[in-house]
PDB file of N, CA and C in Angstrom:
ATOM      1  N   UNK A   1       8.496 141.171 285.657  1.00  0.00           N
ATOM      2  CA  UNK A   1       9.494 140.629 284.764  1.00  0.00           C
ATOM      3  C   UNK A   1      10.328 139.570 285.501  1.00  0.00           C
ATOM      4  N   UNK A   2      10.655 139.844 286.670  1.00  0.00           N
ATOM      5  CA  UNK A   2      11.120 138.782 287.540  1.00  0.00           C
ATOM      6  C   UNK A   2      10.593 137.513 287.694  1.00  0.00           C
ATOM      7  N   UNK A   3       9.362 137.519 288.256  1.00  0.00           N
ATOM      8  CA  UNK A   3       8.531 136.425 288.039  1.00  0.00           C
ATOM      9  C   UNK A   3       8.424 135.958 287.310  1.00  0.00           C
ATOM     10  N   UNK A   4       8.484 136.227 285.828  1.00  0.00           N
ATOM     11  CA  UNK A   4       8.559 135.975 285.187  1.00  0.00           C
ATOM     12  C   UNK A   4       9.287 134.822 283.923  1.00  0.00           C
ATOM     13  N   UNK A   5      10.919 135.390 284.731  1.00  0.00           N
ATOM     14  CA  UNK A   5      12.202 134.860 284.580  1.00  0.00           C
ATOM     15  C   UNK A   5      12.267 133.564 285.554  1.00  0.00           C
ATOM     16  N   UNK A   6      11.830 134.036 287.025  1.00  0.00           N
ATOM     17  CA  UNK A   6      12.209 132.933 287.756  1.00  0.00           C
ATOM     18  C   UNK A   6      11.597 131.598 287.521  1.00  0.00           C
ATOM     19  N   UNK A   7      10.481 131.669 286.788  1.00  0.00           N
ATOM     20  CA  UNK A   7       9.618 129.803 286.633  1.00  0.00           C
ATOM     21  C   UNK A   7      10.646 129.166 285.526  1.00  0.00           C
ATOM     22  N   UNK A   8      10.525 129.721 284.381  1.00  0.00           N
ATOM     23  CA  UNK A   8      11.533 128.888 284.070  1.00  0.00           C
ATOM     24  C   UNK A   8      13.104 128.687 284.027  1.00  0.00           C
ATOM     25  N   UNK A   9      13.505 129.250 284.853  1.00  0.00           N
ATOM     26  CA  UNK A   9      14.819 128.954 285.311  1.00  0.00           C
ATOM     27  C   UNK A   9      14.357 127.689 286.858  1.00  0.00           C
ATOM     28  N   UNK A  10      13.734 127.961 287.673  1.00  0.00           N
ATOM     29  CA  UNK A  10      13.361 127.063 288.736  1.00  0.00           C
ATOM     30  C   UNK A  10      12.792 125.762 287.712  1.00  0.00           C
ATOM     31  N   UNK A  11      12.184 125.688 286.676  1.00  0.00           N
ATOM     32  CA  UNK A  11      12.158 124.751 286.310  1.00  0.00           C
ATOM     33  C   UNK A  11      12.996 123.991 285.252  1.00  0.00           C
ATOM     34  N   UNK A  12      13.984 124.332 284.908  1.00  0.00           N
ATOM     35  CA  UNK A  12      15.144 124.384 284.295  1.00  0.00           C
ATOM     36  C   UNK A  12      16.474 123.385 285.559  1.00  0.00           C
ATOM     37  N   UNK A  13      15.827 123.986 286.876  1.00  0.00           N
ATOM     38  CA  UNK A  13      16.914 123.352 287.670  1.00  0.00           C
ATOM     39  C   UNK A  13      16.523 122.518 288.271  1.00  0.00           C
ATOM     40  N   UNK A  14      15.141 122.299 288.650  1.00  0.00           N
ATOM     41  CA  UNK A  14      14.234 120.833 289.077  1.00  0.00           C
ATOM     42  C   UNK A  14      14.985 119.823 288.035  1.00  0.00           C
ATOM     43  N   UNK A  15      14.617 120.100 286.229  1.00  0.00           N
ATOM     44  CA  UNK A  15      15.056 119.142 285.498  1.00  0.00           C
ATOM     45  C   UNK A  15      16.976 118.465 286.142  1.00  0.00           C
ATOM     46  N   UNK A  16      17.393 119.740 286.169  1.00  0.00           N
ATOM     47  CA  UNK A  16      18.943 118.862 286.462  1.00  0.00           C
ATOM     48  C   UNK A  16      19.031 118.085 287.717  1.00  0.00           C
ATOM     49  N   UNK A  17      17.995 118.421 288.637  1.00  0.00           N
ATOM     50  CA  UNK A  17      18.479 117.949 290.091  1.00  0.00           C
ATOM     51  C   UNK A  17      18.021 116.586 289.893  1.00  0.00           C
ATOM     52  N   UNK A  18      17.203 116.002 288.856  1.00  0.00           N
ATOM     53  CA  UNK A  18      16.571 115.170 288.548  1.00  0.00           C
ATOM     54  C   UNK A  18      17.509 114.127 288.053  1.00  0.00           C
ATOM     55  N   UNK A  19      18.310 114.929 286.984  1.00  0.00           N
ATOM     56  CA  UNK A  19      19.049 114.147 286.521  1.00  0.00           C
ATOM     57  C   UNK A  19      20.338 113.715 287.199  1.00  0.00           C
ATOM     58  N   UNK A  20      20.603 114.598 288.237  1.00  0.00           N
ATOM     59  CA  UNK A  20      21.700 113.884 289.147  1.00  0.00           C
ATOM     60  C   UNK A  20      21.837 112.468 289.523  1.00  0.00           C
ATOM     61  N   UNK A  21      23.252 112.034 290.034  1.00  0.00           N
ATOM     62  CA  UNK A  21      22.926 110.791 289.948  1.00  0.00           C
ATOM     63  C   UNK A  21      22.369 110.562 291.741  1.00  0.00           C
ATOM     64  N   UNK A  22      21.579 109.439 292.059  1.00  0.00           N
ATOM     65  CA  UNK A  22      21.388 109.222 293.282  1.00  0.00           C
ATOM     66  C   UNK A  22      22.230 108.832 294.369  1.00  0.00           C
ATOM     67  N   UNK A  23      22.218 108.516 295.647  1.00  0.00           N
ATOM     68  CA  UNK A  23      22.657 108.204 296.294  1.00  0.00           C
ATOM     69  C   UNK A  23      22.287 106.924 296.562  1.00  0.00           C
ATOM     70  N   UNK A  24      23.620 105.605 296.659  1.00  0.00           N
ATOM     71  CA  UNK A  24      23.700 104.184 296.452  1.00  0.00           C
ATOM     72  C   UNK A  24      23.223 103.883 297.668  1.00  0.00           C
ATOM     73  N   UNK A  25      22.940 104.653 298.857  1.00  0.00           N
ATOM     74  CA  UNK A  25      21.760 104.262 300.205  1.00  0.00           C
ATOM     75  C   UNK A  25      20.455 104.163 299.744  1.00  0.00           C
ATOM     76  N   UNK A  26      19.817 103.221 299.812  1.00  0.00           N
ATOM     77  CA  UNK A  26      18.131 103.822 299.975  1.00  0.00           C
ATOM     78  C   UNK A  26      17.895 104.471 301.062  1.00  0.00           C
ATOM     79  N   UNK A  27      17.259 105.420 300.526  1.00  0.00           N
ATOM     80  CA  UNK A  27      16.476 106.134 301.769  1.00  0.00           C
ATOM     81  C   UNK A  27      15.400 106.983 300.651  1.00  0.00           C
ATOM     82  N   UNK A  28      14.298 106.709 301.985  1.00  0.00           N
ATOM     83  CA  UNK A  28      13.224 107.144 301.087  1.00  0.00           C
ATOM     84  C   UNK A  28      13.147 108.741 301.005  1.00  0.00           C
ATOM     85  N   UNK A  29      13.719 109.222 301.848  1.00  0.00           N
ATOM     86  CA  UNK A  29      14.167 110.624 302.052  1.00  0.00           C
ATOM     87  C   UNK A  29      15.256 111.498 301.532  1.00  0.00           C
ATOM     88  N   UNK A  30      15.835 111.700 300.041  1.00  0.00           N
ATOM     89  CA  UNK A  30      16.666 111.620 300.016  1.00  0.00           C
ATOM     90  C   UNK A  30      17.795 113.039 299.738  1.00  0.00           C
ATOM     91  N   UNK A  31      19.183 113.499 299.620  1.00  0.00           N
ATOM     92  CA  UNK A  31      19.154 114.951 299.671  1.00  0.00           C
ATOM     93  C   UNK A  31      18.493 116.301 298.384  1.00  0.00           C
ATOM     94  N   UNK A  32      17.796 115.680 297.308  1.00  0.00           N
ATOM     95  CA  UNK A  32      17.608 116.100 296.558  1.00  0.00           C
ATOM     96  C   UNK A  32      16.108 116.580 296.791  1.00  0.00           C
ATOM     97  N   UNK A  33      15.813 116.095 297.802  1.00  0.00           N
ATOM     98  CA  UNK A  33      14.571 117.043 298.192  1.00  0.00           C
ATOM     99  C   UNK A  33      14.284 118.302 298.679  1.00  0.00           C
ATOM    100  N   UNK A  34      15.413 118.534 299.116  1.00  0.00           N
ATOM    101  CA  UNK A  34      15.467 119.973 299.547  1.00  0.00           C
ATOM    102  C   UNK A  34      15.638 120.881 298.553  1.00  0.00           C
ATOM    103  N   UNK A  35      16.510 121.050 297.754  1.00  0.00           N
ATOM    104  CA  UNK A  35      16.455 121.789 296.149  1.00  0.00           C
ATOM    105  C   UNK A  35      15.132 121.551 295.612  1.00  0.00           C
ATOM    106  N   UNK A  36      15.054 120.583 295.180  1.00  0.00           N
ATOM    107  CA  UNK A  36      13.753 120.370 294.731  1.00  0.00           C
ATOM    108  C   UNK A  36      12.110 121.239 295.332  1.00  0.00           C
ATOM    109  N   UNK A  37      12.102 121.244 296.755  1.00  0.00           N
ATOM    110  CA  UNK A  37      11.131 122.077 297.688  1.00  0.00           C
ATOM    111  C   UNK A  37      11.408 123.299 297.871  1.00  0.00           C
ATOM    112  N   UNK A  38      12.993 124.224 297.959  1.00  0.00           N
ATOM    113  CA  UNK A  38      12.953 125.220 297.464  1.00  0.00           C
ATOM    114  C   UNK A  38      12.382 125.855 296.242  1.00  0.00           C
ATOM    115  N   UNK A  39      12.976 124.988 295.092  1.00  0.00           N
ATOM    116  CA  UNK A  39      12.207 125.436 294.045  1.00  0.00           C
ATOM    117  C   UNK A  39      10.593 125.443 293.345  1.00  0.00           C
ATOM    118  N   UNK A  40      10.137 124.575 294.114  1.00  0.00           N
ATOM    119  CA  UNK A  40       9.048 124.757 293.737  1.00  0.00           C
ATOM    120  C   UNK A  40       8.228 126.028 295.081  1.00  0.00           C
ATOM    121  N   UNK A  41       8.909 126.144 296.056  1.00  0.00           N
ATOM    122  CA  UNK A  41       8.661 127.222 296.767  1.00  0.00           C
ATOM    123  C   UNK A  41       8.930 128.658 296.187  1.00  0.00           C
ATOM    124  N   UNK A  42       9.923 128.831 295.202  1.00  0.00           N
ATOM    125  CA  UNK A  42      10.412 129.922 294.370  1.00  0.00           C
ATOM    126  C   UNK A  42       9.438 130.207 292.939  1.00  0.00           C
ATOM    127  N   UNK A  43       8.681 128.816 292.850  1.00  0.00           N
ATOM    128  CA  UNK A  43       7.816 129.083 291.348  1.00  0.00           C
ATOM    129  C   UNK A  43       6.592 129.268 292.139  1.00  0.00           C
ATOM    130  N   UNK A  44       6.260 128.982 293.302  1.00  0.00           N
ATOM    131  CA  UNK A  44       4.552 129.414 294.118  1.00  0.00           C
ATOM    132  C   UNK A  44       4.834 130.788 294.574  1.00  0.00           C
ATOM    133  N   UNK A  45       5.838 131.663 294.643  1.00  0.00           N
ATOM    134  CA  UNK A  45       6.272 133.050 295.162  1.00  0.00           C
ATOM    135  C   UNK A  45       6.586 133.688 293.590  1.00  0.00           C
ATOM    136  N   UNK A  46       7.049 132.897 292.824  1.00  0.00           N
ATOM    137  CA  UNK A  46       6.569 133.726 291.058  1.00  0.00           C
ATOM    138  C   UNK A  46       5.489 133.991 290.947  1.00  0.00           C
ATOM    139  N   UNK A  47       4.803 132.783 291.308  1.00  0.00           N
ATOM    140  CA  UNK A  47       3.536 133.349 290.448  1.00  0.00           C
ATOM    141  C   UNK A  47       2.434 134.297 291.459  1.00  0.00           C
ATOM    142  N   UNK A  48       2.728 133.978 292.498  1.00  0.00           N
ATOM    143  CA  UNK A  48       2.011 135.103 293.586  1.00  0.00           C
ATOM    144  C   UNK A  48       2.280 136.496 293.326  1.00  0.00           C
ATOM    145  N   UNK A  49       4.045 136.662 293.160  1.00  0.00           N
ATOM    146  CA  UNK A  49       4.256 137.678 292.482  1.00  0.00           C
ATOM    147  C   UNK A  49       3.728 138.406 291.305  1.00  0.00           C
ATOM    148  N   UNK A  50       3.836 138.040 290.557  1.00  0.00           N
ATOM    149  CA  UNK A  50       3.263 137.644 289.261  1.00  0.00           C
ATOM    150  C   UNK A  50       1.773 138.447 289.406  1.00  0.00           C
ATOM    151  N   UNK A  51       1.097 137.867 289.617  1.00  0.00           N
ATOM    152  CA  UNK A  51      -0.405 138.249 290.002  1.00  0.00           C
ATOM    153  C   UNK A  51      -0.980 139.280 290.896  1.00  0.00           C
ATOM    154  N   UNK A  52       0.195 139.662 291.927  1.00  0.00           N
ATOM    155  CA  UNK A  52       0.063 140.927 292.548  1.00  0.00           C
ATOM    156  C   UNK A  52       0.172 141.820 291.850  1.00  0.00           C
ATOM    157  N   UNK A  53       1.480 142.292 290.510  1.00  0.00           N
ATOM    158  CA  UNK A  53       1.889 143.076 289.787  1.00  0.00           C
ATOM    159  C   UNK A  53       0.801 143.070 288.934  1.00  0.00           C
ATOM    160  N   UNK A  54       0.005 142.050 288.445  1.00  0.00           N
ATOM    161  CA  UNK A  54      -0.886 142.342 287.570  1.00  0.00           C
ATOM    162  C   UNK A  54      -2.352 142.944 287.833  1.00  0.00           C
ATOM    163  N   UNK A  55      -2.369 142.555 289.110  1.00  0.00           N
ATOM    164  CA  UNK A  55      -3.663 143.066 289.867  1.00  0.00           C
ATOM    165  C   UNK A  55      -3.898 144.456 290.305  1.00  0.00           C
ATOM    166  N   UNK A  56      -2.588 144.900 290.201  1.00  0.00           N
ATOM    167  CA  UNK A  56      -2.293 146.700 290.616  1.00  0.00           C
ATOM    168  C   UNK A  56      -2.338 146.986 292.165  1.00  0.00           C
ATOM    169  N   UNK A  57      -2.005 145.794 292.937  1.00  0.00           N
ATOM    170  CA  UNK A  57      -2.744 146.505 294.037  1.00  0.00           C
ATOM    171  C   UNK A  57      -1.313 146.853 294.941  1.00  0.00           C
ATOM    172  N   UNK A  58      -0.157 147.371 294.147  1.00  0.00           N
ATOM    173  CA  UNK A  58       0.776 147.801 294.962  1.00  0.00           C
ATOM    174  C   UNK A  58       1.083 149.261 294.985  1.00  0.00           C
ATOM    175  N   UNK A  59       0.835 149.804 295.763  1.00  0.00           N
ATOM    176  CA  UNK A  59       0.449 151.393 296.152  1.00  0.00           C
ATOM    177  C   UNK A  59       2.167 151.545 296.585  1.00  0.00           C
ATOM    178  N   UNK A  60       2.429 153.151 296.269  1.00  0.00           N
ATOM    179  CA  UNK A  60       3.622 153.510 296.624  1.00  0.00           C
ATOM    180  C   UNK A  60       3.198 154.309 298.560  1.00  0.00           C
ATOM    181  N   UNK A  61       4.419 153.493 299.537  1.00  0.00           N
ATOM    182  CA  UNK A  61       3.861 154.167 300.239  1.00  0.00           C
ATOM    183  C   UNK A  61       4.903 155.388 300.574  1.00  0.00           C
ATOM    184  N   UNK A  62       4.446 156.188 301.416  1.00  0.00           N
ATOM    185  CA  UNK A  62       5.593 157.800 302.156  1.00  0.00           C
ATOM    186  C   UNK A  62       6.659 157.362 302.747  1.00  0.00           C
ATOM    187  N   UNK A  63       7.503 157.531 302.868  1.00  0.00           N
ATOM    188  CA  UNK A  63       8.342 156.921 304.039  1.00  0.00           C
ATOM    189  C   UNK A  63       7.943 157.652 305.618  1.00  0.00           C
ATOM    190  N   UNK A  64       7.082 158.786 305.389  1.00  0.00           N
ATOM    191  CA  UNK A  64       6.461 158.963 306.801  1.00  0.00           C
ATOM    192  C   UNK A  64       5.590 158.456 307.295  1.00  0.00           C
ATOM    193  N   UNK A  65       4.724 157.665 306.691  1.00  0.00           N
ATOM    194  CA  UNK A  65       3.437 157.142 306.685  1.00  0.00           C
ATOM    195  C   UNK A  65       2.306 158.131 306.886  1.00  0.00           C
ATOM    196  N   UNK A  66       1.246 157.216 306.690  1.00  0.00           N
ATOM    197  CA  UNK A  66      -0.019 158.337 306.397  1.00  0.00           C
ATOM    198  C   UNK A  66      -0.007 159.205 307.811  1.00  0.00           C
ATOM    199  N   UNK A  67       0.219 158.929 309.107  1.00  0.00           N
ATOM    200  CA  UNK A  67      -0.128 159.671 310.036  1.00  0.00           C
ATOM    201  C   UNK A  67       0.961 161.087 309.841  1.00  0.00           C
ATOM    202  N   UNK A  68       1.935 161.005 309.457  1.00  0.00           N
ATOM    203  CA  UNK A  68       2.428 162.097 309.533  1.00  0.00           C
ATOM    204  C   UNK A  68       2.590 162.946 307.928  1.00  0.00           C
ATOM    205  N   UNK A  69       1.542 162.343 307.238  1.00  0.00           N
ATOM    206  CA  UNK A  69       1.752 162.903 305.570  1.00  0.00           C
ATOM    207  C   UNK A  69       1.069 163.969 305.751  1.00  0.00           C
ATOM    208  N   UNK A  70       1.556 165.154 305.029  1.00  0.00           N
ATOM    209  CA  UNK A  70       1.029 166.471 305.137  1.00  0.00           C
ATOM    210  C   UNK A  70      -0.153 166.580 303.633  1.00  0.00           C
ATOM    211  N   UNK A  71      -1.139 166.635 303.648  1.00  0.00           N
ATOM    212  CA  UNK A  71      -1.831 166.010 302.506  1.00  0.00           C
ATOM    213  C   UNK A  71      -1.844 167.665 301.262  1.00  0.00           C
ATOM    214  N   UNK A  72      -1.187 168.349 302.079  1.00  0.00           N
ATOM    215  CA  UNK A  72      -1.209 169.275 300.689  1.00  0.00           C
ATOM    216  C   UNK A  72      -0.025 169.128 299.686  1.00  0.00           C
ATOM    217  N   UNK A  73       1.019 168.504 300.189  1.00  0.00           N
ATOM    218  CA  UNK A  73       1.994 168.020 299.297  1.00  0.00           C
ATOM    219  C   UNK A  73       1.642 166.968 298.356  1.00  0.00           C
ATOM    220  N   UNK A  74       1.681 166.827 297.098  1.00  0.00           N
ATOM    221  CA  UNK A  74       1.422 166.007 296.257  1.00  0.00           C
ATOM    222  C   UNK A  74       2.641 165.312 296.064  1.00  0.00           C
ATOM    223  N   UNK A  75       3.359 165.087 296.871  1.00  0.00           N
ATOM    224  CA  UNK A  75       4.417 163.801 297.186  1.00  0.00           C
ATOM    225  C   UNK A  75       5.506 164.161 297.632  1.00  0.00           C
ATOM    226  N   UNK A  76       6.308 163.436 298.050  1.00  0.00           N
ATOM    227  CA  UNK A  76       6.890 163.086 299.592  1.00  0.00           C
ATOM    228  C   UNK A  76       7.876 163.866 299.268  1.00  0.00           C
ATOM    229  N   UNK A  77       8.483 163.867 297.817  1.00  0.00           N
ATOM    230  CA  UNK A  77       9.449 164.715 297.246  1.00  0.00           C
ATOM    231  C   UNK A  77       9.780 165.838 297.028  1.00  0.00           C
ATOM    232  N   UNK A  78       8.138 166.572 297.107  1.00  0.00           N
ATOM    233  CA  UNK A  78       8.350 168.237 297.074  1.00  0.00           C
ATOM    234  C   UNK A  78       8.668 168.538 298.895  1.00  0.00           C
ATOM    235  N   UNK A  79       8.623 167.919 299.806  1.00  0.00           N
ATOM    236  CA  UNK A  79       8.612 167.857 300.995  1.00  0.00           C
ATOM    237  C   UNK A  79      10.499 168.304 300.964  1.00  0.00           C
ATOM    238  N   UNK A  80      11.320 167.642 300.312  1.00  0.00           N
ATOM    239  CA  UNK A  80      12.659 167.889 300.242  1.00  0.00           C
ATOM    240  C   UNK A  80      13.169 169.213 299.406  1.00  0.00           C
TER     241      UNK A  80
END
């Protein structure tokens, strides 16, 4: 659901950074690139997200880890 939310809000704020006004230096480099490269770094981590959640492949793990999981407990909780 996150991932979800975050593309179009990241692309919601590309549009404004866009519309800012520029800076009266040329430079071909200018500070609006950095917002700009975050966000599109935040919509390539949506959708990675995104596709992990859909793929199932996120396993709950023990907080003891497997070497010390006692395997007759059917979870970590009856342990407490």
């Amino acid at each position: 659901m996150v991932a979800l939310l975050a593309i179009p809000v990241a692309i919601f704020l590309i549009a404004v950074e866009l519309e800012t006004p520029k800076a009266n230096i040329p430079q071909p480099v200018g500070p609006e690139v950095m917002p700009i490269g975050i966000l599109i770094l935040l919509i390539i981590n949506a959708i990675a997200l995104f596709v992990r959640g859909i793929s199932g492949k996120d396993k709950p793990i023990s907080p003891a880890g497997d070497a010390g999981a006692d395997p007759s407990l059917s979870s970590w909780r009856e342990k407490y």
